[in-house]
N, C-alpha and C. Protein backbone atom coordinates (compact mmCIF):
# COMPACT_ATOMS: atom_id res chain seq x y z
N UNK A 1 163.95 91.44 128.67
CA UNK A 1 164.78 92.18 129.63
C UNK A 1 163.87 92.88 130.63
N UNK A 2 164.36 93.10 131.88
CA UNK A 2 163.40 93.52 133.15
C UNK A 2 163.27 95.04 132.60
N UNK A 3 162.28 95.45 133.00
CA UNK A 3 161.85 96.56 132.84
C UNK A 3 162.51 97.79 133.32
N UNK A 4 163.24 98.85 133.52
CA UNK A 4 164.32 99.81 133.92
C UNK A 4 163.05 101.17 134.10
N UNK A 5 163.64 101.99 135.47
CA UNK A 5 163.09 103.49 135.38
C UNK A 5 163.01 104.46 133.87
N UNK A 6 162.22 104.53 133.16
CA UNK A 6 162.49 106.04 132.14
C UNK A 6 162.32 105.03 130.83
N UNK A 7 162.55 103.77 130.69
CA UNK A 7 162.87 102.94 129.40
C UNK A 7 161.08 102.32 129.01
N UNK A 8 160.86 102.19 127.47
CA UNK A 8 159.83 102.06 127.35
C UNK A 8 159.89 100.17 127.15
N UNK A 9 158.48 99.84 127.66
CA UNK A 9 157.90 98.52 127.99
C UNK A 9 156.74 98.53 126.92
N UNK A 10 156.52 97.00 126.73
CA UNK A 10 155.54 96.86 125.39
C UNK A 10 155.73 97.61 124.28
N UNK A 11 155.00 96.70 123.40
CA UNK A 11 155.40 97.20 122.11
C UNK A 11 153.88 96.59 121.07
N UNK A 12 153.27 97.23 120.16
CA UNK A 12 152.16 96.74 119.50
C UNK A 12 152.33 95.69 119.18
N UNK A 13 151.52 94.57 119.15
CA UNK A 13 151.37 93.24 118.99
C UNK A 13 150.05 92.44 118.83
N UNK A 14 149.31 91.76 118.13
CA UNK A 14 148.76 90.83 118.26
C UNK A 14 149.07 89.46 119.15
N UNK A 15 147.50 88.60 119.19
CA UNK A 15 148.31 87.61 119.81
C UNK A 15 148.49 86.80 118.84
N UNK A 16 149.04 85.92 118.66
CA UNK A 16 149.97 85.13 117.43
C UNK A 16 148.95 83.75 117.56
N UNK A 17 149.31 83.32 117.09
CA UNK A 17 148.26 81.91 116.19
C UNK A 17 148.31 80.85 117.42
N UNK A 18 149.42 80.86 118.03
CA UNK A 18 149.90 79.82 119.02
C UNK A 18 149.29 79.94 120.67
N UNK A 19 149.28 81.47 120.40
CA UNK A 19 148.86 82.16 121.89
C UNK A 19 146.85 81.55 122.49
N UNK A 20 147.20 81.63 123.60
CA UNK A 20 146.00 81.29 124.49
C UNK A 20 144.90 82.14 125.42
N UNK A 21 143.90 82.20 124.65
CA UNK A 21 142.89 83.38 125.97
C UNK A 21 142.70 82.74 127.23
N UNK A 22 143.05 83.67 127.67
CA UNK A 22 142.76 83.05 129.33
C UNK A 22 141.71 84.61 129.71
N UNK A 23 140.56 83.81 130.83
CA UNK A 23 139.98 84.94 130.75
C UNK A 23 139.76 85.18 132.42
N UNK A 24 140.86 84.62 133.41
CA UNK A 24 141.04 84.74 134.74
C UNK A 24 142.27 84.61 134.88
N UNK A 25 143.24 85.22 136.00
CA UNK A 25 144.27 84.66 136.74
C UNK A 25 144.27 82.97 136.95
N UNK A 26 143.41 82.30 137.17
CA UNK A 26 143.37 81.05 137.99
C UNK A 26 143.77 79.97 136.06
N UNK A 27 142.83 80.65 134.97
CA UNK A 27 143.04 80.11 133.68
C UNK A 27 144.67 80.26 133.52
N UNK A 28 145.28 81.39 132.92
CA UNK A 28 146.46 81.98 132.99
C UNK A 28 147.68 80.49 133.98
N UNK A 29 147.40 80.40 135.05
CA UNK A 29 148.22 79.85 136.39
C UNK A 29 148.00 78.28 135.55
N UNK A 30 147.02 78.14 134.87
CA UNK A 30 146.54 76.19 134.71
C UNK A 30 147.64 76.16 133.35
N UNK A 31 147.57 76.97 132.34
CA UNK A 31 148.66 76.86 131.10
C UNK A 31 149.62 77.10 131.25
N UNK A 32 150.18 77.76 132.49
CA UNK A 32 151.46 77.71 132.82
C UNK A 32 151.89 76.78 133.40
N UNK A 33 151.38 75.70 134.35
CA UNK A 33 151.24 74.78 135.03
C UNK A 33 151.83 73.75 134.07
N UNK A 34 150.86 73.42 133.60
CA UNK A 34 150.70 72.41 131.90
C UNK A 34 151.79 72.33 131.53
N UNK A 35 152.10 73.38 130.81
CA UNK A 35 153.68 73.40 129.99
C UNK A 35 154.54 73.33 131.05
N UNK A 36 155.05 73.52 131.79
CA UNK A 36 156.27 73.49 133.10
C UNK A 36 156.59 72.11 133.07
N UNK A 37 154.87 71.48 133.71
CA UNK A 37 155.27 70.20 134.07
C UNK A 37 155.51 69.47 133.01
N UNK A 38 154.73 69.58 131.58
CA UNK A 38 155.44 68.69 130.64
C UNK A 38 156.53 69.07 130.11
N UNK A 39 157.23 70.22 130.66
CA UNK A 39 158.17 70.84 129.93
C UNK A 39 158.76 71.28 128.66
N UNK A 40 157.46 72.03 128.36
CA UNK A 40 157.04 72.85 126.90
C UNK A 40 157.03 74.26 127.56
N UNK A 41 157.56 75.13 126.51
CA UNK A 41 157.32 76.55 126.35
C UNK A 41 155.84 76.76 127.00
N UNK A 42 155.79 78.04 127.62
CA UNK A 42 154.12 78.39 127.82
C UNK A 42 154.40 79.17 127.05
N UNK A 43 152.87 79.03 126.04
CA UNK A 43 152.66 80.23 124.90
C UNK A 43 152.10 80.88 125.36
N UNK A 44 152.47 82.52 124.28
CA UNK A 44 151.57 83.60 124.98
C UNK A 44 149.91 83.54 125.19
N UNK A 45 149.98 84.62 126.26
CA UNK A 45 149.11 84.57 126.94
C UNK A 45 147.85 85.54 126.43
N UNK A 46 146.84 85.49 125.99
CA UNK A 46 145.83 86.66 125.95
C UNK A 46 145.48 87.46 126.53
N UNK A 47 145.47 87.91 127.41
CA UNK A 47 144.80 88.07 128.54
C UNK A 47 143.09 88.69 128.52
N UNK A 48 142.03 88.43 128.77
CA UNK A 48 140.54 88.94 128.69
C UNK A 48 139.82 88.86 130.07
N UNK A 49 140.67 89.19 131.20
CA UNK A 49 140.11 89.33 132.40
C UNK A 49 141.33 88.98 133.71
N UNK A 50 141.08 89.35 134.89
CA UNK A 50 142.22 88.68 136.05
C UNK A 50 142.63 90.00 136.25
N UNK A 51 143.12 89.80 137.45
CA UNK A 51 144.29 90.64 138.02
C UNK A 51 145.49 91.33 137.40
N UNK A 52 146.01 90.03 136.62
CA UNK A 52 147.12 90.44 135.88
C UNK A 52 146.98 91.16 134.36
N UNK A 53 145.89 91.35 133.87
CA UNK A 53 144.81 92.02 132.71
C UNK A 53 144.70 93.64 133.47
N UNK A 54 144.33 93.38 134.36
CA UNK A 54 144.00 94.63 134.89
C UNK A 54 144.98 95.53 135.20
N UNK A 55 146.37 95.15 136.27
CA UNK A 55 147.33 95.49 136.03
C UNK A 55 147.78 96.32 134.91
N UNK A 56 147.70 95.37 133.41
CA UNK A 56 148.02 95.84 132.35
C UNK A 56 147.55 96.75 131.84
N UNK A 57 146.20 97.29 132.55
CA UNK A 57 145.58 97.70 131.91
C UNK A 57 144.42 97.36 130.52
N UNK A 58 143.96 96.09 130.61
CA UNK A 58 143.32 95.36 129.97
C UNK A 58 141.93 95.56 129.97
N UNK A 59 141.10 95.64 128.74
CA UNK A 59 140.00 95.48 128.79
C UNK A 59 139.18 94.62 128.57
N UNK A 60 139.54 93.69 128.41
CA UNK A 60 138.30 91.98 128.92
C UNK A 60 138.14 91.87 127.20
N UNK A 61 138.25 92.65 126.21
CA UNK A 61 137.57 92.63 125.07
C UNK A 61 138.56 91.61 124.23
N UNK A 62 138.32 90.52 123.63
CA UNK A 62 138.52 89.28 123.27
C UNK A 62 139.26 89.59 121.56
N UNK A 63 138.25 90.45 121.04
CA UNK A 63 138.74 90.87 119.98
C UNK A 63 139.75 91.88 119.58
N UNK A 64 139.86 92.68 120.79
CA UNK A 64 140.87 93.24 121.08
C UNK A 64 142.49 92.78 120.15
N UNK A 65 142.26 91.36 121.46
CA UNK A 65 143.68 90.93 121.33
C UNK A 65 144.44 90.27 119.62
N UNK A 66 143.39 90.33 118.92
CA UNK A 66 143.66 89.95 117.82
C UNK A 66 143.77 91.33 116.73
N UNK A 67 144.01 92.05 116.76
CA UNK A 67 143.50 93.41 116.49
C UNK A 67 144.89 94.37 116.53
N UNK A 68 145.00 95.32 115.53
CA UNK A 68 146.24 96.38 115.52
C UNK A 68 145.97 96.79 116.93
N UNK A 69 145.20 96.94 117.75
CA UNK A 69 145.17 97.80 119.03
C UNK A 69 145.73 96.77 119.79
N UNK A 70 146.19 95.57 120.17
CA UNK A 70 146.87 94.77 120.98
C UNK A 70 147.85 95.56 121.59
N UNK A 71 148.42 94.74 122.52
CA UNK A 71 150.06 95.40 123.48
C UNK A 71 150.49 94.33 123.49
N UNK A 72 151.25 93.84 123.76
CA UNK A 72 152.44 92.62 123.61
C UNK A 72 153.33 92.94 124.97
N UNK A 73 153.51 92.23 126.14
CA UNK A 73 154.22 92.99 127.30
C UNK A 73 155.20 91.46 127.77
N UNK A 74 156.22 91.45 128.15
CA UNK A 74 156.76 90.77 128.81
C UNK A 74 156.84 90.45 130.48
N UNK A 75 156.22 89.29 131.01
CA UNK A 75 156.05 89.60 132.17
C UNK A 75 156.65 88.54 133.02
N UNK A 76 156.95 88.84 134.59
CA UNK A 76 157.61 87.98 135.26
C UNK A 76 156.50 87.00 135.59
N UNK A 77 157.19 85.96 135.84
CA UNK A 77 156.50 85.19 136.72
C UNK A 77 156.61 84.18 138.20
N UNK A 78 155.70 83.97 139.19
CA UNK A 78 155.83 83.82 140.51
C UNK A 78 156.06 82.21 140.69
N UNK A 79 156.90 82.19 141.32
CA UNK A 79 156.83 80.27 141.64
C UNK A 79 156.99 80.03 143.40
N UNK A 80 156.39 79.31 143.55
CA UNK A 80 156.86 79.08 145.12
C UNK A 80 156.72 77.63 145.07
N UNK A 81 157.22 77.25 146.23
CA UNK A 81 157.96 75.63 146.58
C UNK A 81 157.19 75.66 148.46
N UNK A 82 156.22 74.62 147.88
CA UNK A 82 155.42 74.08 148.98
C UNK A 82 155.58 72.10 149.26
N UNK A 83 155.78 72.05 150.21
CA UNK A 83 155.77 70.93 150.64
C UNK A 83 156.72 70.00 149.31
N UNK A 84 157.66 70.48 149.11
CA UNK A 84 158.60 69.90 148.24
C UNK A 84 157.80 69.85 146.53
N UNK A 85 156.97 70.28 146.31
CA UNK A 85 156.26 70.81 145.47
C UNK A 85 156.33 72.56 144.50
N UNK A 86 156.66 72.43 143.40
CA UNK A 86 156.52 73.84 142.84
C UNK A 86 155.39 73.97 142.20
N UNK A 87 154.94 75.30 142.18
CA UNK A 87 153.64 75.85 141.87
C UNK A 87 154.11 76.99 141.31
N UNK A 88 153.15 77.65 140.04
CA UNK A 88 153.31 78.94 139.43
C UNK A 88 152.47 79.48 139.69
N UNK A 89 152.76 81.17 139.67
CA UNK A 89 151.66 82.28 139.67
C UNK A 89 151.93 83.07 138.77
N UNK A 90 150.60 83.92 138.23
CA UNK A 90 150.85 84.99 137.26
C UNK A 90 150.92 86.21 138.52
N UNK A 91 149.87 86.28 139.00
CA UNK A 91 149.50 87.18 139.60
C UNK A 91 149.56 87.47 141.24
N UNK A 92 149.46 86.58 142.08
CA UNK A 92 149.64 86.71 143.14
C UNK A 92 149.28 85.24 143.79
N UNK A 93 150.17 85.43 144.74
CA UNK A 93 150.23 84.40 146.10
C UNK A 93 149.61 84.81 147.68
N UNK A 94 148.41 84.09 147.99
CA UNK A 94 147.89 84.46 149.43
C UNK A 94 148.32 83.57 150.67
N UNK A 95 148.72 83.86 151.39
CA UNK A 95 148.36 82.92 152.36
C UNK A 95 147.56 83.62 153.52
N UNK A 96 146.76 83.37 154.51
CA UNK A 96 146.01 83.93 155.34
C UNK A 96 144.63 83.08 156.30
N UNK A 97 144.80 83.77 157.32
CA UNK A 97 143.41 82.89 158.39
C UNK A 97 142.47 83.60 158.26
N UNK A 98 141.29 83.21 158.48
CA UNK A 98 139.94 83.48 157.98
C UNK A 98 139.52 85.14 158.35
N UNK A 99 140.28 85.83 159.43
CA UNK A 99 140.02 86.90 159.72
C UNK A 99 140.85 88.01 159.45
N UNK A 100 142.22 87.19 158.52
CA UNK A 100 143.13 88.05 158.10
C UNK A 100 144.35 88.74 159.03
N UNK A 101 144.13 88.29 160.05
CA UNK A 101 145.10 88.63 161.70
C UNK A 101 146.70 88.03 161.07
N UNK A 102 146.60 87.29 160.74
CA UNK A 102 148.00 86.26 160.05
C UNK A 102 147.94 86.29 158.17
N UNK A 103 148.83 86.80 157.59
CA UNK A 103 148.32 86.38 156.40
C UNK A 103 150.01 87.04 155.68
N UNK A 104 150.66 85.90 154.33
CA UNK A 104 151.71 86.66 153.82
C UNK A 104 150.89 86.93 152.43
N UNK A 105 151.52 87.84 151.61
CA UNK A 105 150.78 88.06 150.40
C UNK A 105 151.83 88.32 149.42
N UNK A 106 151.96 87.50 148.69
CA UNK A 106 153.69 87.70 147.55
C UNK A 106 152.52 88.87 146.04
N UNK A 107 153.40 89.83 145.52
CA UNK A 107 152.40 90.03 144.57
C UNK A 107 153.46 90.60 143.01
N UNK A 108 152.66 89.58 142.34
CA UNK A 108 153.26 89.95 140.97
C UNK A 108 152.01 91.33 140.35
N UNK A 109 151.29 91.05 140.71
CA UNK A 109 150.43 92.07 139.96
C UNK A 109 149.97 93.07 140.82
N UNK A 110 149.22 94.31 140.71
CA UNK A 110 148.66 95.32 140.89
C UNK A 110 147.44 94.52 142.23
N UNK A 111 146.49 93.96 141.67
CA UNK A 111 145.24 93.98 142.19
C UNK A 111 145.43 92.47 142.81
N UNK A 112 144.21 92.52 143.87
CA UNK A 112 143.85 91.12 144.36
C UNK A 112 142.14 91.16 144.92
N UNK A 113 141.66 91.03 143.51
CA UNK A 113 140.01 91.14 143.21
C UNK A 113 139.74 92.42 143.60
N UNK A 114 139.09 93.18 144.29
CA UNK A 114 139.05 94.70 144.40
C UNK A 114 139.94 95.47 145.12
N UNK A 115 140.93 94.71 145.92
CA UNK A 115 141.67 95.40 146.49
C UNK A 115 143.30 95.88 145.43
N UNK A 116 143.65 97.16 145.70
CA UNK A 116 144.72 97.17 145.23
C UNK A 116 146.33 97.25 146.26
N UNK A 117 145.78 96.06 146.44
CA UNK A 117 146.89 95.66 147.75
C UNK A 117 148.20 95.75 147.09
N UNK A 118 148.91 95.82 146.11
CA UNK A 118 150.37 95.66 145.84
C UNK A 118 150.57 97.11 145.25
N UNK A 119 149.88 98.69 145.30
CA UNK A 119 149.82 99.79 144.45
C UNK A 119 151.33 99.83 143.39
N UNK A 120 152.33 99.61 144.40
CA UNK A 120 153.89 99.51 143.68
C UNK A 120 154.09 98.86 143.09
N UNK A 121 153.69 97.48 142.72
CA UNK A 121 154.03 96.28 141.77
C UNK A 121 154.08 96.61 140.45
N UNK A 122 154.88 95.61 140.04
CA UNK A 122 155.02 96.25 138.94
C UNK A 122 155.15 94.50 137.58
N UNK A 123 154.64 93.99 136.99
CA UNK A 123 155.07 92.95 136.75
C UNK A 123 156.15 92.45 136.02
N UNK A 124 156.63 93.33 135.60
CA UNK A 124 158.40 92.36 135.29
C UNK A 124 159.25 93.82 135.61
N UNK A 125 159.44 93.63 136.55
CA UNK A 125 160.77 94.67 137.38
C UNK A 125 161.52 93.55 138.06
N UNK A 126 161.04 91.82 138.28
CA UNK A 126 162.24 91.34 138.72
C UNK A 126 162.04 91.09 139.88
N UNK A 127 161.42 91.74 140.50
CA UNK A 127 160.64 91.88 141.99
C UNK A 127 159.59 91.05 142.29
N UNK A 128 159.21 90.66 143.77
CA UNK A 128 157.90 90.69 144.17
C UNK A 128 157.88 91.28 144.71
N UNK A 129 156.50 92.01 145.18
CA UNK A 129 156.53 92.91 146.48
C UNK A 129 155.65 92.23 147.29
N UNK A 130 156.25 91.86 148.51
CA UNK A 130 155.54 91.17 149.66
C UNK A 130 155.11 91.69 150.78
N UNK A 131 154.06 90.89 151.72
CA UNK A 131 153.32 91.44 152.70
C UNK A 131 153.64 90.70 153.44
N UNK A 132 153.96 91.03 154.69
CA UNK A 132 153.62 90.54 155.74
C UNK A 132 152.98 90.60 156.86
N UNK A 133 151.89 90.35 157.13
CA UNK A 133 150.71 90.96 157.73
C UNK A 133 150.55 90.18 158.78
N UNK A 134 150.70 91.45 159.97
CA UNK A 134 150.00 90.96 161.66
C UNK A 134 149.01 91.72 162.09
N UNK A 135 148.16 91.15 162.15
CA UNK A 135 146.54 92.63 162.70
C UNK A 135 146.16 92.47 163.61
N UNK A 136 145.64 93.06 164.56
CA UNK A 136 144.86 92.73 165.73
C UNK A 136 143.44 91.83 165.27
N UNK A 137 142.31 91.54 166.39
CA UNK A 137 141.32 91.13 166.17
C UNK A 137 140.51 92.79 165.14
N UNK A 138 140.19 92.39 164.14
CA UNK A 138 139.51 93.02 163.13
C UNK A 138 139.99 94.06 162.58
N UNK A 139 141.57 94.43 162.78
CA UNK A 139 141.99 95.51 162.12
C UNK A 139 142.33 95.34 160.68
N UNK A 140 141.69 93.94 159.99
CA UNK A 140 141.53 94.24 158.41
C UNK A 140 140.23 94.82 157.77
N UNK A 141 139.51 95.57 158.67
CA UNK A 141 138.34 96.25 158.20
C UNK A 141 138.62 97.68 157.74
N UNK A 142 139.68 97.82 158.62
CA UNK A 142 140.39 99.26 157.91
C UNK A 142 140.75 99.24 156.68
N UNK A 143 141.87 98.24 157.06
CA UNK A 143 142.56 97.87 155.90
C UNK A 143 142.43 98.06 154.57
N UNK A 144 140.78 97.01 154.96
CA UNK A 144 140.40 96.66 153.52
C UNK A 144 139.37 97.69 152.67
N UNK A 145 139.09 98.51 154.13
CA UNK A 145 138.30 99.79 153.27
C UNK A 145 139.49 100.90 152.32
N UNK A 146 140.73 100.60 153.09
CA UNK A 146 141.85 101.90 152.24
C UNK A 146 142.82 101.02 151.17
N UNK A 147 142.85 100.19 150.68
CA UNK A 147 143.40 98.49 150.27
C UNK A 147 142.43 98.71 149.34
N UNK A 148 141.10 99.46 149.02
CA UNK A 148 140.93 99.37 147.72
C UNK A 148 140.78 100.92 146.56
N UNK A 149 141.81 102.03 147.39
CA UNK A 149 142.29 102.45 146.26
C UNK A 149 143.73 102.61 146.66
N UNK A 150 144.37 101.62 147.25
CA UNK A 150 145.81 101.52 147.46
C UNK A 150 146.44 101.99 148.68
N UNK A 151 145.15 102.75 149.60
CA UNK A 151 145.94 104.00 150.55
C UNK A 151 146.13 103.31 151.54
N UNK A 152 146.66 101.88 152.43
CA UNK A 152 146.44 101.12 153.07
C UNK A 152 148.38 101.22 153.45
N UNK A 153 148.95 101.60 152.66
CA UNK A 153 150.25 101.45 153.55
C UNK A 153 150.98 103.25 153.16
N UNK A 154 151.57 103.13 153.95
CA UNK A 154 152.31 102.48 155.18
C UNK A 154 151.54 102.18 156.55
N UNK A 155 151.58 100.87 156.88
CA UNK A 155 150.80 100.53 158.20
C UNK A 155 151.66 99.66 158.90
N UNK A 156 151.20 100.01 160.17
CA UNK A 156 152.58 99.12 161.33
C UNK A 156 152.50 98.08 161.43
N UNK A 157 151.41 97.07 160.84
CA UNK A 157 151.07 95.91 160.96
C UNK A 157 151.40 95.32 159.61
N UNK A 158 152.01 96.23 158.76
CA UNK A 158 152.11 95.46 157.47
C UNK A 158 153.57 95.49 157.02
N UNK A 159 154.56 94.79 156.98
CA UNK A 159 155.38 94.56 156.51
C UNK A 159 155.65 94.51 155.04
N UNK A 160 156.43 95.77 154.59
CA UNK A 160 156.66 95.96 153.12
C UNK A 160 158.17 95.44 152.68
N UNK A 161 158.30 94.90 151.22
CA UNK A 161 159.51 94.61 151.10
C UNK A 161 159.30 94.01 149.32
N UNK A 162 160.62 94.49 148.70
CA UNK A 162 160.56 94.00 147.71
C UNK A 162 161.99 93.25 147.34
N UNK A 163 161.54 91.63 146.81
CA UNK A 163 162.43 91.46 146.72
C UNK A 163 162.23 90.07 145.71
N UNK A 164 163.61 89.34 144.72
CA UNK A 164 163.51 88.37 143.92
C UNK A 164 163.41 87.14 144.33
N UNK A 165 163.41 87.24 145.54
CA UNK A 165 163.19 85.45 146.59
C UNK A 165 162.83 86.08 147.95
N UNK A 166 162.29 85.03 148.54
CA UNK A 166 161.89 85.02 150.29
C UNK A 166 162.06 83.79 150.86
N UNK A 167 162.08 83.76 151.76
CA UNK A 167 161.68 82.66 152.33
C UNK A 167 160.71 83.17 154.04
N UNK A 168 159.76 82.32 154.00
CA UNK A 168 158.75 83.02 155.56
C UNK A 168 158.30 81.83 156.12
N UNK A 169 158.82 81.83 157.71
CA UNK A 169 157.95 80.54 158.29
C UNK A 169 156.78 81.15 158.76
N UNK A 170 155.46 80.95 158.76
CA UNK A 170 154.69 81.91 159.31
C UNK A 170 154.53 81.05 160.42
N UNK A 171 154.54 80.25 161.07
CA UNK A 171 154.61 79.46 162.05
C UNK A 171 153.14 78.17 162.92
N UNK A 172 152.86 78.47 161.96
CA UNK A 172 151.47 77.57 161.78
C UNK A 172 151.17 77.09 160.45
N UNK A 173 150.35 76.06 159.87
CA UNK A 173 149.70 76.09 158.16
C UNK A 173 148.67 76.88 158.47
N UNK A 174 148.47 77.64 157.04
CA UNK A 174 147.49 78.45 156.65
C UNK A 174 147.19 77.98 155.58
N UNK A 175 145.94 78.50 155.48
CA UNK A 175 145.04 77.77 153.48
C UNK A 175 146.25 78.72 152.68
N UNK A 176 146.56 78.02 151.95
CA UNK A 176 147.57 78.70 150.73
C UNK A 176 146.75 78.52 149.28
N UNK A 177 146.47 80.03 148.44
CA UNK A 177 146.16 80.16 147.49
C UNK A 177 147.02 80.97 146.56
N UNK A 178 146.90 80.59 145.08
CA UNK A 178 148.13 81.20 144.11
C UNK A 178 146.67 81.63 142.80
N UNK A 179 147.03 82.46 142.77
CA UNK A 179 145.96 83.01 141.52
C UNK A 179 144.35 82.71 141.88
N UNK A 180 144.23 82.95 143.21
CA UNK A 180 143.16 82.45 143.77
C UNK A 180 142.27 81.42 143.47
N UNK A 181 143.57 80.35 143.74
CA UNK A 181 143.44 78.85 143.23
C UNK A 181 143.60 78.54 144.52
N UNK A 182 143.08 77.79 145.55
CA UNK A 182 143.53 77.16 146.91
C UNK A 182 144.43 75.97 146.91
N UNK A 183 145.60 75.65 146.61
CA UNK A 183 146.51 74.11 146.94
C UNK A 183 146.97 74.17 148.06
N UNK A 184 145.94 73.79 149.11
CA UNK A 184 145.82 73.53 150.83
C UNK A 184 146.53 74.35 151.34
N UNK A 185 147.70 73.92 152.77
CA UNK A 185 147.94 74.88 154.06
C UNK A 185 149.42 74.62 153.62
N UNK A 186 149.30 75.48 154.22
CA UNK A 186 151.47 75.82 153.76
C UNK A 186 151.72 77.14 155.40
N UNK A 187 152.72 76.37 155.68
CA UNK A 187 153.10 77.04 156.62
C UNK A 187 155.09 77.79 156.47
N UNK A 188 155.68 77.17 155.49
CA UNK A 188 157.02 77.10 155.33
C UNK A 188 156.73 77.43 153.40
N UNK A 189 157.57 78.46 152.99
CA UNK A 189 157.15 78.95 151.98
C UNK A 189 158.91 79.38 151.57
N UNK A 190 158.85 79.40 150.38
CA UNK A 190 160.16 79.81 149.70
C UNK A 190 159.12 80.14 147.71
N UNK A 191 159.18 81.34 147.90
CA UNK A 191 159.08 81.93 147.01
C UNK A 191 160.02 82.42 146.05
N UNK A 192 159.71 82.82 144.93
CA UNK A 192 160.60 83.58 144.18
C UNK A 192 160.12 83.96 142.67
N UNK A 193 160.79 84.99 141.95
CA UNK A 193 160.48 84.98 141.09
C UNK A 193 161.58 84.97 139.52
N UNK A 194 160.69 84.72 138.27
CA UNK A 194 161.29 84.49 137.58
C UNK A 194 161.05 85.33 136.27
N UNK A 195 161.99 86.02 135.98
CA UNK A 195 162.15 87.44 135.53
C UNK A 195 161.71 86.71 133.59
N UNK A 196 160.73 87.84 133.35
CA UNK A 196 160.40 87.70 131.42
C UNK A 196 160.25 86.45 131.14
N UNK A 197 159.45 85.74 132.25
CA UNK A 197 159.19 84.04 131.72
C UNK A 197 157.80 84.01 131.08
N UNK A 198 157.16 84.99 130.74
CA UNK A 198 156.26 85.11 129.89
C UNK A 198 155.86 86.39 129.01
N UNK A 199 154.90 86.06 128.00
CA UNK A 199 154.39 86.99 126.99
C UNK A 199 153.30 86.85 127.06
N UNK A 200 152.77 88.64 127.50
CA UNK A 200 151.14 88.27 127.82
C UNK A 200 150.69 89.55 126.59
N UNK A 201 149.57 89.24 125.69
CA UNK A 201 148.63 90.19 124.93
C UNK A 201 147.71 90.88 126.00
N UNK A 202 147.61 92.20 125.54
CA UNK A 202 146.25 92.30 126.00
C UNK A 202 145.53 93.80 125.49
């Protein structure tokens, strides 16, 4: 069940016999992949590093997850539909040009490598919270200096919004990356997400 204001989330857990360490976002995104397309359950998830670890509050420690100190959390997960193609994310979706002037950013998780570009996210509220980003020539230098302890919005160039689907033409292809995995240029995007489609340890 999605996560509610005031109601408690996670619960002590190990990871179970079946479950998988993943020790990046990009690992995490390949076993979800796997099972979809053969259309098997994705088993839980370990988590020992990534974005979506961190989020959680995770500490990379392996033994951890096997251990009375585990957390057991239910989390959403991101899909978008490219070029008649679906793709999963744990953690976040980029799209963007090399200088960052154009760029959308869908985010299931907290972080995106040092930046804490999504501060509000939350991962299973049901939501994504998305970006939509127009900058002048080099105004992601600001950005990205206040983008890494979250203080980066409200900004006039950044379009905030949370919501369980999108759709964005950005009006050109851009390199499109999902768990900072690159599957080429995508210019026409239909996102969405999909509420407690996973169980992550960590």
């Amino acid at each position: 069940m999605t996560i509610e204001r005031g109601r408690a989330w996670g619960e002590p857990g190990a990871l179970p016999a079946n479950g998988i360490v993943v020790r990046t976002d990009a690992e995490a995104r390949a076993v979800v992949e796997e099972a979809r397309r053969a259309g098997r359950p994705v088993p839980p998830l370990g988590l020992a590093g990534g974005d979506l670890c961190r989020t959680l509050g995770g500490t990379g420690d392996v033994a951890r997850l096997y251990s009375g100190d585990a957390m057991t959390f239910p989390v959403d997960l991101g899909a978008v539909l490219v070029d008649g193609r679906l793709h999963w994310f744990v953690a976040h979706l980029v799209v963007r040009d090399v200088l960052w002037r154009r760029a959308f950013i869908a985010m299931n998780a907290q972080w995106v490598g040092q930046l804490n570009f999504g501060p509000r996210a939350h991962p299973d509220d049901g939501r994504l919270d998305v970006y939509d980003v127009h900058l002048p020539l080099g105004g992601f230098l600001a950005v990205r200096a206040r983008a890494r302890t979250g203080a980066h919005l409200p900004h006039p160039g950044i379009r905030e919004r949370r919501a369980p689907a999108v759709q964005v033409d950005l009006g050109r292809g851009l390199p499109l990356r999902v768990d900072g995995v690159r599957i080429g240029r995508a210019r026409n995007l239909s996102v969405r997400i999909e509420p407690d489609a996973l169980t992550v340890v960590v």
